[in-house]
N, C-alpha and C. Protein backbone atom coordinates (compact mmCIF):
# COMPACT_ATOMS: atom_id res chain seq x y z
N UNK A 1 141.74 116.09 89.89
CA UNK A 1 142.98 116.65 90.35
C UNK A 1 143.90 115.52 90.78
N UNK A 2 145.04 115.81 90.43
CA UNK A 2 145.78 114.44 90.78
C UNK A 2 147.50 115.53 90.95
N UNK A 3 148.13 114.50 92.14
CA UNK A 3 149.72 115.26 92.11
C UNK A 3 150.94 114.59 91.33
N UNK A 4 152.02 114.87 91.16
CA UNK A 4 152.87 114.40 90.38
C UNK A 4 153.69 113.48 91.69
N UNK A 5 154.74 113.17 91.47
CA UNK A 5 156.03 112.45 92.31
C UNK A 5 156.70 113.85 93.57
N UNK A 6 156.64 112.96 94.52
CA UNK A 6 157.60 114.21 95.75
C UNK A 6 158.26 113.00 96.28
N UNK A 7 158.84 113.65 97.35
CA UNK A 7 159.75 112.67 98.41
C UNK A 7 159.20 112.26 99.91
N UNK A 8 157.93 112.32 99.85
CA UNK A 8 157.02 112.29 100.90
C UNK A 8 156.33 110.55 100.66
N UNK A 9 156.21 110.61 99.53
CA UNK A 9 155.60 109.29 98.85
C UNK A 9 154.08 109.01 99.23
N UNK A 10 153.34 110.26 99.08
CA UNK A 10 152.17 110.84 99.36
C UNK A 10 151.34 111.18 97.98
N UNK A 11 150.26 110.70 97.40
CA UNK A 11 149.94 111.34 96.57
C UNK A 11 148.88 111.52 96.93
N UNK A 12 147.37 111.74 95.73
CA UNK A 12 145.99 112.04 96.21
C UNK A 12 145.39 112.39 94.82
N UNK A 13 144.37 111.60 94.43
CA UNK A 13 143.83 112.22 93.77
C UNK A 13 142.15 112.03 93.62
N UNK A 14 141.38 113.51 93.32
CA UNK A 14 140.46 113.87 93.96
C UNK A 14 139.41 113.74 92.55
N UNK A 15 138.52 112.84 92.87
CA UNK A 15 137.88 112.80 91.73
C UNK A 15 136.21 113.95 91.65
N UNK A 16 135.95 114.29 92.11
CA UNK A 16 135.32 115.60 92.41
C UNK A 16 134.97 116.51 93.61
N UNK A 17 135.93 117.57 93.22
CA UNK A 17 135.99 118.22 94.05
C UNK A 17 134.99 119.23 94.87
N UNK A 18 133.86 119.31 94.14
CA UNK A 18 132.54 120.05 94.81
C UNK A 18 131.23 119.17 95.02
N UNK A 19 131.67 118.00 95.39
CA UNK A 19 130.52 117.19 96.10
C UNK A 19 131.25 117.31 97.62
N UNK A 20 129.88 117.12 98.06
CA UNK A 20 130.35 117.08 99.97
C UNK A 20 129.44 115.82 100.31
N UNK A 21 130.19 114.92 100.89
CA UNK A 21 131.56 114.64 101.38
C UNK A 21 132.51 114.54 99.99
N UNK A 22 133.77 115.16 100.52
CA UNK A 22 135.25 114.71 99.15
C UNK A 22 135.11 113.11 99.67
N UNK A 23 135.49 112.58 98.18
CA UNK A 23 135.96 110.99 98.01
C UNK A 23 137.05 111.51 97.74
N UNK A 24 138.05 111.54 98.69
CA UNK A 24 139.63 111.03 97.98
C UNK A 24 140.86 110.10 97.55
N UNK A 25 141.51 109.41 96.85
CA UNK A 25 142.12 108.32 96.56
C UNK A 25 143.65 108.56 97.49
N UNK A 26 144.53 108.30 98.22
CA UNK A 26 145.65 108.55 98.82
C UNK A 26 146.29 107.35 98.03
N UNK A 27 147.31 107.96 97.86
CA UNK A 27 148.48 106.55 97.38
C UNK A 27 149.76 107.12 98.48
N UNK A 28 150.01 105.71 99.22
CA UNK A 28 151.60 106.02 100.17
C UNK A 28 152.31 105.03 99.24
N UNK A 29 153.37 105.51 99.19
CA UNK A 29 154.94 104.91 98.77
C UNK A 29 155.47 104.93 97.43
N UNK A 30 156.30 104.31 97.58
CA UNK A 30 157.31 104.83 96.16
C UNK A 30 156.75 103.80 95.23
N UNK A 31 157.06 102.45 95.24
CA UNK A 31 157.38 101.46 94.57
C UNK A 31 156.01 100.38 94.77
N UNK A 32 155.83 100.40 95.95
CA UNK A 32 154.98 99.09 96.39
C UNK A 32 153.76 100.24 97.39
N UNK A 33 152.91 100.75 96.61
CA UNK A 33 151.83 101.84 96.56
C UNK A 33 150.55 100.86 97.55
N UNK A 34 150.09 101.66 98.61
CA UNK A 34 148.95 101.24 99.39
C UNK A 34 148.01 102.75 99.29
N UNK A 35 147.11 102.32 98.69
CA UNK A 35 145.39 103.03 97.91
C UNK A 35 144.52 102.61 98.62
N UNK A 36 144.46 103.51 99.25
CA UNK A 36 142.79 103.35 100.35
C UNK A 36 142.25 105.24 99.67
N UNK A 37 140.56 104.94 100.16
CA UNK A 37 139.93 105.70 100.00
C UNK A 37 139.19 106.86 100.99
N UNK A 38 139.08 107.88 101.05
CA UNK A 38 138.94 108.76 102.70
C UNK A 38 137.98 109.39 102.10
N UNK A 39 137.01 109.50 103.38
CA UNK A 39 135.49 110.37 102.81
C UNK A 39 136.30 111.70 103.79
N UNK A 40 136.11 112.65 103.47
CA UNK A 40 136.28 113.54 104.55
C UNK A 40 135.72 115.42 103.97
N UNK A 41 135.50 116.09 104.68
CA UNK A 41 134.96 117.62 104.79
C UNK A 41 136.06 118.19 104.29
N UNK A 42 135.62 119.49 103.24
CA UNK A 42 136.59 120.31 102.66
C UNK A 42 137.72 120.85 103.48
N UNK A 43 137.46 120.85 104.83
CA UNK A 43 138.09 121.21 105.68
C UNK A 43 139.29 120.60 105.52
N UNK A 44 138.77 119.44 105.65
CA UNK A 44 140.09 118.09 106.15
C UNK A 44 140.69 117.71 104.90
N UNK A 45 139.95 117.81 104.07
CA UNK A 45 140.62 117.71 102.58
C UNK A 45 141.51 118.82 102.17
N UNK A 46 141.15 119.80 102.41
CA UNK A 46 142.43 121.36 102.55
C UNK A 46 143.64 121.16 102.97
N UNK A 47 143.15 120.23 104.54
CA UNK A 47 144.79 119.74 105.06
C UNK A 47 145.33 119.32 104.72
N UNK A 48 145.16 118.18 104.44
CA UNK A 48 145.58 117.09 103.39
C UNK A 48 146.34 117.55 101.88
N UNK A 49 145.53 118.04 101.25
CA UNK A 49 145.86 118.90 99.48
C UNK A 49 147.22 120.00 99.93
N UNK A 50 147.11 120.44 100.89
CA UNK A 50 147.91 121.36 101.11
C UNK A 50 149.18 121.12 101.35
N UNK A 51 149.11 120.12 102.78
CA UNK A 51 150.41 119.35 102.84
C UNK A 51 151.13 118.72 101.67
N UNK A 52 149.84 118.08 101.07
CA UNK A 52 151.48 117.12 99.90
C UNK A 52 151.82 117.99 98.92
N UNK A 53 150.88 119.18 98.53
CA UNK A 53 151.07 120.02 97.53
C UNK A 53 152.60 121.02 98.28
N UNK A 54 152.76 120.83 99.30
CA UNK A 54 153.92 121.98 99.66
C UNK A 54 154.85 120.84 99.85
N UNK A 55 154.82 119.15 100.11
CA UNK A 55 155.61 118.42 99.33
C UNK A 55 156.17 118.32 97.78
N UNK A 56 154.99 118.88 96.99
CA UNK A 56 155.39 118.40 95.67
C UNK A 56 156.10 120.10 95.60
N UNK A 57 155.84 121.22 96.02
CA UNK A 57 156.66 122.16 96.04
C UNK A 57 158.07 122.04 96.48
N UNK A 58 157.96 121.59 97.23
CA UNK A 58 159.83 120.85 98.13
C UNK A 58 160.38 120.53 97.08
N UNK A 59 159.71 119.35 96.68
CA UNK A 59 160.52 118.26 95.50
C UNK A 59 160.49 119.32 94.49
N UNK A 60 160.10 120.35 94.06
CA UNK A 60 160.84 121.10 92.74
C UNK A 60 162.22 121.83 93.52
N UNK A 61 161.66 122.50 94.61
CA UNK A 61 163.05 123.10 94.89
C UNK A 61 164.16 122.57 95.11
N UNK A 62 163.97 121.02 96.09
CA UNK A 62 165.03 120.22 95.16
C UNK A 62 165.80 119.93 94.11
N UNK A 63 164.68 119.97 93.31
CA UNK A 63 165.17 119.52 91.90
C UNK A 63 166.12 120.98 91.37
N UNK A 64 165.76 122.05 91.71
CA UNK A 64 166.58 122.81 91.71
C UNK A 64 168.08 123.41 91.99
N UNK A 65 167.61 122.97 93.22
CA UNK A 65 169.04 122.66 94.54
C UNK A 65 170.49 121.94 94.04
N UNK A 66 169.97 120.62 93.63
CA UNK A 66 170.60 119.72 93.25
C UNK A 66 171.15 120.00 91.51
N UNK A 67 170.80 120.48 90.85
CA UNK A 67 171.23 121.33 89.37
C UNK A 67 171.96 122.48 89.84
N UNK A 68 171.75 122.90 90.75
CA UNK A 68 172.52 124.23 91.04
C UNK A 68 173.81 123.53 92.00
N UNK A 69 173.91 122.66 92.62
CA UNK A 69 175.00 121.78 93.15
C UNK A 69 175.68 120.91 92.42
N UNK A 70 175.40 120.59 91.22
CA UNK A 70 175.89 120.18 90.19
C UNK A 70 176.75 120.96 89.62
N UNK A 71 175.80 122.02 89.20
CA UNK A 71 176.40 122.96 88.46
C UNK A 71 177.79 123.64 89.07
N UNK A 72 177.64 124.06 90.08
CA UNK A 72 178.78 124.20 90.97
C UNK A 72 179.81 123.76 91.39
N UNK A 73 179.46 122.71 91.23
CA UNK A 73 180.81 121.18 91.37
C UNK A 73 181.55 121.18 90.25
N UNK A 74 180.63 121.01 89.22
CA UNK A 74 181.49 121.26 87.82
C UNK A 74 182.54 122.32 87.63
N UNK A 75 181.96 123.40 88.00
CA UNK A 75 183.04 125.21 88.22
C UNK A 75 183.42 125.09 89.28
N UNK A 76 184.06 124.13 90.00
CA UNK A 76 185.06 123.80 91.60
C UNK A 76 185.78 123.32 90.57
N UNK A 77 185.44 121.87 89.61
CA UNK A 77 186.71 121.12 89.27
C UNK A 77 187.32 121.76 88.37
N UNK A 78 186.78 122.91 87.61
CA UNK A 78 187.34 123.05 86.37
C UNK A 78 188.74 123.70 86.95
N UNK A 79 189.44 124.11 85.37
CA UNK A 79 190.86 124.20 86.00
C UNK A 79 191.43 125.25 86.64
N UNK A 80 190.46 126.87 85.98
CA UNK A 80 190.73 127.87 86.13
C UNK A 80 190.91 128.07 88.34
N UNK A 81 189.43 127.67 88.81
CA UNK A 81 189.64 127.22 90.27
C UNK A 81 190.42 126.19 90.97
N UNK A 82 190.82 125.64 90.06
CA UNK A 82 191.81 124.25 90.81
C UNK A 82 192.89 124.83 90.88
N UNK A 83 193.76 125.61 90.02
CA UNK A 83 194.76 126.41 90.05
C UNK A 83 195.07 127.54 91.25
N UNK A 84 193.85 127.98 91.79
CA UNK A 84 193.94 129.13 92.36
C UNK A 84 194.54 128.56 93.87
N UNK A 85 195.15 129.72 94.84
CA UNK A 85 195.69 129.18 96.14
C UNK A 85 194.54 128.71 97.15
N UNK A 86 193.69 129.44 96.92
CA UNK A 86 192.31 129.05 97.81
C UNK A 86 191.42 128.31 97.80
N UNK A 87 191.78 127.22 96.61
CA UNK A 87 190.93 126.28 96.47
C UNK A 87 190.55 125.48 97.59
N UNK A 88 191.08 125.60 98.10
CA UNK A 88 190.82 124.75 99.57
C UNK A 88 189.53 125.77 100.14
N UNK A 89 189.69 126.88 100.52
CA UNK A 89 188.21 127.61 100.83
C UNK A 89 187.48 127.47 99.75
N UNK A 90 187.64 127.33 99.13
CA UNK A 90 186.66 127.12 97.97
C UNK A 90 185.57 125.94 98.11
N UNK A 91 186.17 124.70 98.15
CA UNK A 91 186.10 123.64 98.58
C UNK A 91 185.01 122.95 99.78
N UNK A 92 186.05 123.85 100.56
CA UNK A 92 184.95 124.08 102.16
C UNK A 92 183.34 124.77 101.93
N UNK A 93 183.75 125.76 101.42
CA UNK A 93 182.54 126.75 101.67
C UNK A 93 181.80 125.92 100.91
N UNK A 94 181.98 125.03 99.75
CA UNK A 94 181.06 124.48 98.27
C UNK A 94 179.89 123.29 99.88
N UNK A 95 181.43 122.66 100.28
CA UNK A 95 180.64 121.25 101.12
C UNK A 95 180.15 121.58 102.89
N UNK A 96 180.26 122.85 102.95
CA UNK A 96 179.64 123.35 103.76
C UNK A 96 177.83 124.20 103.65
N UNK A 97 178.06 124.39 102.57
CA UNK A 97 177.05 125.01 101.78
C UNK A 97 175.72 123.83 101.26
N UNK A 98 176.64 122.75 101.06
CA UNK A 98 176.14 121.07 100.58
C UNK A 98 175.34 120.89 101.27
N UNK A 99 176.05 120.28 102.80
CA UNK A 99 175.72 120.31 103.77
C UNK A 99 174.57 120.50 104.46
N UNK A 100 174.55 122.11 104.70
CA UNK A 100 173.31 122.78 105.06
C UNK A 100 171.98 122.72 104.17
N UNK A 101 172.22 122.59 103.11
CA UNK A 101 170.86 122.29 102.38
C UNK A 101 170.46 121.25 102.96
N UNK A 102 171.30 120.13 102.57
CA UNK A 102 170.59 118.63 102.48
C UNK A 102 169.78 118.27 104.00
N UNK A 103 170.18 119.01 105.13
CA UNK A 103 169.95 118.93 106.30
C UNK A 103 168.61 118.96 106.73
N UNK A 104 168.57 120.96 105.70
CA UNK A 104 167.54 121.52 105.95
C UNK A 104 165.98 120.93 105.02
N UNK A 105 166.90 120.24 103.75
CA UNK A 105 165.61 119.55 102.94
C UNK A 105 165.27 118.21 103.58
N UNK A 106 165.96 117.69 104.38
CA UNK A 106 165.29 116.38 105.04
C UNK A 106 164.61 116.87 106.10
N UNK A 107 165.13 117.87 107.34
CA UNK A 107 164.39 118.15 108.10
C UNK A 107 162.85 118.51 107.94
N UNK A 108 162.42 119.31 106.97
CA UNK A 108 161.89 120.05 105.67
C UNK A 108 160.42 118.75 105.21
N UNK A 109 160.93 117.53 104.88
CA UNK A 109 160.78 116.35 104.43
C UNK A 109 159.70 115.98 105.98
N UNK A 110 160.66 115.72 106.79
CA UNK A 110 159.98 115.20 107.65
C UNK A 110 158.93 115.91 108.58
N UNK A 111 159.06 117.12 108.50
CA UNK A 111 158.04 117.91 109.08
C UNK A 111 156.89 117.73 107.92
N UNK A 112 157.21 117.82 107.14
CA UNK A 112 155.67 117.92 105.65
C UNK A 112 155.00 116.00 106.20
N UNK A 113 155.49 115.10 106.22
CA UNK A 113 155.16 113.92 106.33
C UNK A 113 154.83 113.63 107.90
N UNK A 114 155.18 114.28 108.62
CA UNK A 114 154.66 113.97 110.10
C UNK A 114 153.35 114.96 109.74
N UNK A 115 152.95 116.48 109.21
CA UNK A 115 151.80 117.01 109.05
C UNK A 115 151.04 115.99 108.16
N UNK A 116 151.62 115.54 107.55
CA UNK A 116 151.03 114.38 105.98
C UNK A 116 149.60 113.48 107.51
N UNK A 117 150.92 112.81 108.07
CA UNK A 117 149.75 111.72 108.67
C UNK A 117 149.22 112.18 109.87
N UNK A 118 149.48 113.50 110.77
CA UNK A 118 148.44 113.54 111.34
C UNK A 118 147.38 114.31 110.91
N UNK A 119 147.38 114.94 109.69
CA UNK A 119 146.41 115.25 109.08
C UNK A 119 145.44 114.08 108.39
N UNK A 120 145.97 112.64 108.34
CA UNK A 120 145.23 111.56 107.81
C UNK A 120 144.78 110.65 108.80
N UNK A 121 145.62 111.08 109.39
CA UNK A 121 144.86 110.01 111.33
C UNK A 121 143.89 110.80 111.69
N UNK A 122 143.39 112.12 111.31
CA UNK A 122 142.04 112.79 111.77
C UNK A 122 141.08 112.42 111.19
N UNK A 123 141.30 111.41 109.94
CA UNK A 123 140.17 111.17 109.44
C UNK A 123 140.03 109.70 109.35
N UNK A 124 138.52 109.72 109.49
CA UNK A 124 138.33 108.17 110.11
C UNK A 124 138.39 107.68 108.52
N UNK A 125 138.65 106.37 108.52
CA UNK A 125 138.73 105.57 107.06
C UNK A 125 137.51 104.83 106.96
């Protein structure tokens, strides 16, 4: 089992999953990756799988977010709305709307990565 890319910079991958103790591989960071290895109980391995897996869930809805904020920007500039008197609410509500996502996906971010490591500080290395 192995995870794809999130914004946590958390990965894991589990080279068999029904021996006890789990051997698991952790990779932290984006670019310049630190791979250590964790013996730990299905238990603690649950925590772990779970957290980055509802990271790598984030990072799709992102990826969503951000196509759909795209997309939207594009139908702000076009001409039919640039014309109209309210473009100015228009405008607002688009970067108010911006706004509140990006807030809520970092906040979002950092709660998954503060569970990330104290779910990995429970386990001895």
């Amino acid at each position: 089992m192995q995870t794809n890319f999130n914004l946590t910079g958390y990965h894991y991958v589990i080279e068999d999953e029904f021996a006890e103790p789990i051997m698991m591989l952790i990779e932290e960071g984006f670019i310049n990756k630190e791979r250590y290895e964790a013996q730990m109980t299905a238990g603690q391995a649950l925590k772990v799988v779970m957290a980055i897996n509802q990271a790598n869930s984030l990072w799709m809805i992102s990826i969503f977010q951000i196509s759909v904020f795209l997309t939207g920007l594009f139908m702000l500039l076009s001409t039919p709305f640039r014309n109209r008197k309210s473009f100015k609410w228009y405008v607002g509500i688009y970067l108010l709307s911006l706004i509140v996502v990006v807030i809520w996906n970092i906040t979002s971010h950092i709660e998954i990565i503060e569970n990330i490591v104290r779910n990995l500080k429970s386990i001895e290395r």
